[in-house]
Protein backbone atom coordinates (compact mmCIF):
# COMPACT_ATOMS: atom_id res chain seq x y z
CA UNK A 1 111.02 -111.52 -150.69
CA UNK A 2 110.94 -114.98 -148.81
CA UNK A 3 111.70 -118.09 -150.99
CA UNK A 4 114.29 -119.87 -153.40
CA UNK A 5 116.90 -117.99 -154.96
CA UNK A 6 117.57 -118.77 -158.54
CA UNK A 7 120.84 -120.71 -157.62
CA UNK A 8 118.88 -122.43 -155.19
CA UNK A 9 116.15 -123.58 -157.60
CA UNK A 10 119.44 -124.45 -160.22
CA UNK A 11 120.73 -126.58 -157.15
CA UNK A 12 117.02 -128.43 -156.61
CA UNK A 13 116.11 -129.50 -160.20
CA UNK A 14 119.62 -130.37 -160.20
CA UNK A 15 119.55 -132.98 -156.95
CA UNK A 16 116.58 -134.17 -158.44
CA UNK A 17 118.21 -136.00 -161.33
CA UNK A 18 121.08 -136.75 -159.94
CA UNK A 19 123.93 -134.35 -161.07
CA UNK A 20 126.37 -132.16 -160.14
CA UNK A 21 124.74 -130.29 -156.72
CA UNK A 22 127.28 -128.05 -154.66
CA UNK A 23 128.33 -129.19 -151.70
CA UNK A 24 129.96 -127.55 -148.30
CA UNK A 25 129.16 -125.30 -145.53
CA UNK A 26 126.43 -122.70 -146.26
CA UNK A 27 126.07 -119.52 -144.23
CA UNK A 28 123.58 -117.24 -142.53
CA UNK A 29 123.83 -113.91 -143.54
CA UNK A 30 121.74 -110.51 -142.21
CA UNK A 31 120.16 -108.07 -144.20
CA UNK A 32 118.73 -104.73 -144.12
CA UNK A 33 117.36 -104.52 -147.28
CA UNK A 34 114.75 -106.82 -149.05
CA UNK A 35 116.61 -109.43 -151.14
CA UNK A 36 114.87 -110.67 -154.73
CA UNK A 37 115.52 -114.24 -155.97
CA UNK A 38 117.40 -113.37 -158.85
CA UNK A 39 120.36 -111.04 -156.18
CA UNK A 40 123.88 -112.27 -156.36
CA UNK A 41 125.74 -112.17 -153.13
CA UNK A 42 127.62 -108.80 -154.17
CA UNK A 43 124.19 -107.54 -154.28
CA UNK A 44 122.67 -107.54 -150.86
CA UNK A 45 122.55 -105.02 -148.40
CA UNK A 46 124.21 -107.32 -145.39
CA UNK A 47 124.19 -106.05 -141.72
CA UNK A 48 127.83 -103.58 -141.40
CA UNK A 49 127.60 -103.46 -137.75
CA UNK A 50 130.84 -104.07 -136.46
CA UNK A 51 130.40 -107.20 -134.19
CA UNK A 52 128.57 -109.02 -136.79
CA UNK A 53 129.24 -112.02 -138.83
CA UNK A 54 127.85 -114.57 -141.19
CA UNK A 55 126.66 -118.07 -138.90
CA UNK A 56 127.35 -121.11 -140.12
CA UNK A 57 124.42 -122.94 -141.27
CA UNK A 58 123.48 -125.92 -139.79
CA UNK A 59 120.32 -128.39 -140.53
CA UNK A 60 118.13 -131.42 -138.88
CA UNK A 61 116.51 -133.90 -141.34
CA UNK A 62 113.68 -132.89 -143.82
CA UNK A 63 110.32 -134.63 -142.31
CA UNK A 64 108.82 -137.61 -144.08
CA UNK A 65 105.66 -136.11 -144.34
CA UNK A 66 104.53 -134.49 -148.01
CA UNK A 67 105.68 -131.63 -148.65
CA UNK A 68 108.91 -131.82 -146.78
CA UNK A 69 109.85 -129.24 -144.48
CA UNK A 70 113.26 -128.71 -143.02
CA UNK A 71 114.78 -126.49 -140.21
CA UNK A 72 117.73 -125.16 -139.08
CA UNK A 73 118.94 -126.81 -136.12
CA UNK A 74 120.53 -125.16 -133.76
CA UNK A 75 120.05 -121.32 -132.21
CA UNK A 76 121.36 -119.22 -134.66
CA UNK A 77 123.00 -116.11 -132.96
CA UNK A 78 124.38 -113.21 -134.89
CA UNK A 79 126.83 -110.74 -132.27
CA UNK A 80 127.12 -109.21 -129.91
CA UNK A 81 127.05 -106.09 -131.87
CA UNK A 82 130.28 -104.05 -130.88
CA UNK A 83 128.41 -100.59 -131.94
CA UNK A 84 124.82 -99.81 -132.20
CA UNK A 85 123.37 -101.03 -135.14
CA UNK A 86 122.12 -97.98 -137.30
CA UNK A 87 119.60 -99.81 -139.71
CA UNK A 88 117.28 -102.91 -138.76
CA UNK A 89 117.65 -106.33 -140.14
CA UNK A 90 114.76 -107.61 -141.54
CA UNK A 91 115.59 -110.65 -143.80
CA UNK A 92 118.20 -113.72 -143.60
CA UNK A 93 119.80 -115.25 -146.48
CA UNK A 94 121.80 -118.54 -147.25
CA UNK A 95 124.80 -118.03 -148.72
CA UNK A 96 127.62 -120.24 -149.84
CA UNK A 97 130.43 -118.06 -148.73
CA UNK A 98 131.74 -117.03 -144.97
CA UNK A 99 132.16 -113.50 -145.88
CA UNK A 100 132.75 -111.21 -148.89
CA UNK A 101 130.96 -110.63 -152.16
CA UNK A 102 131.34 -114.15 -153.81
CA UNK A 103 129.59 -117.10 -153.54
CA UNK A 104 125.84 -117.82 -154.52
CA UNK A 105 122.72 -116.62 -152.84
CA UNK A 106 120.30 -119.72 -151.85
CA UNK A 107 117.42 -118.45 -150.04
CA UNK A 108 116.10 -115.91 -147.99
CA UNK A 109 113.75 -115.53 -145.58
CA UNK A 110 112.16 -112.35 -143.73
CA UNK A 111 112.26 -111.74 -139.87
CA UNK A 112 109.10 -111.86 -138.20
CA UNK A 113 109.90 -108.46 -136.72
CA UNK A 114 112.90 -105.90 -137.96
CA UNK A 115 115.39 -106.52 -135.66
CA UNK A 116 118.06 -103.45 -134.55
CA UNK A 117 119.83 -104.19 -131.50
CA UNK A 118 122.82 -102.05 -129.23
CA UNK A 119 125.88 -102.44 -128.73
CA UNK A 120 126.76 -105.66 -126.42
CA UNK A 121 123.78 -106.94 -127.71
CA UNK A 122 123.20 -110.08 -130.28
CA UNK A 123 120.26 -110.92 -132.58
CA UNK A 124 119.18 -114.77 -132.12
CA UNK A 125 117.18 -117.14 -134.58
CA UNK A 126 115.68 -120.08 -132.67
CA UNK A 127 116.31 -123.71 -133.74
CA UNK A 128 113.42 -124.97 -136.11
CA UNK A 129 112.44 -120.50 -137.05
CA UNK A 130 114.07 -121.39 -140.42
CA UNK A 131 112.12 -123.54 -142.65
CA UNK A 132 112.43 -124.56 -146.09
CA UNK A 133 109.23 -126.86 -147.39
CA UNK A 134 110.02 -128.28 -150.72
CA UNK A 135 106.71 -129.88 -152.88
């Protein structure tokens, strides 16, 4: 599943009227499973690959054009894996947390290819892969 999660949508119809919207650092996380938009953080299959870690997320400026898109800004790189990873990542999702189960789940979106790399290796997102348009 690519798209909103329901926290996310919560957080959207909330911005749009002007109250309370969570703020902070979000996070990149890697899955290996397919995520659905109604999954809690505590319920996705993340990457266990030792060597891996959530990436903090980081944004440029939605476009003026209608419907807005924005990207992530920067190369988002995920390793080096310090074992071989056993299962392929095939989806990304933002998350509010750096690690652990808590936190909410924002969005996801699926790789263009599954991606299971070896050890000493690391699995990089170009700047401007992840977009979120919003209508």
């Amino acid at each position: 599943m690519t798209g909103t999660a329901q926290s996310g949508a919560q957080d959207a119809l909330s911005a749009m009227v002007g109250s309370g919207v969570s703020s902070g650092t979000y996070y990149f996380a890697l899955l290996t499973a397919d995520p659905t938009g109604l999954t809690t953080v505590a319920a996705l299959t993340e990457v266990t690959t030792s060597g891996y870690a959530r990436v903090a997320a980081a944004w440029g400026s939605p476009t003026a054009a209608y419907p807005s898109v924005i990207a992530n800004s920067g190369t988002i790189t995920f390793g080096p894996m310090t074992s071989n990873m056993l299962l392929p990542a095939q989806w990304i999702a933002l998350v509010t947390s750096s690690s652990g189960t808590g936190g909410s789940l924002k969005y996801t979106w699926t790789l263009n290819a599954p991606q299971q790399v070896a050890s000493t290796q690391s699995i990089v997102i170009a700047a401007g892969a992840l977009t979120i348009t919003q209508n």
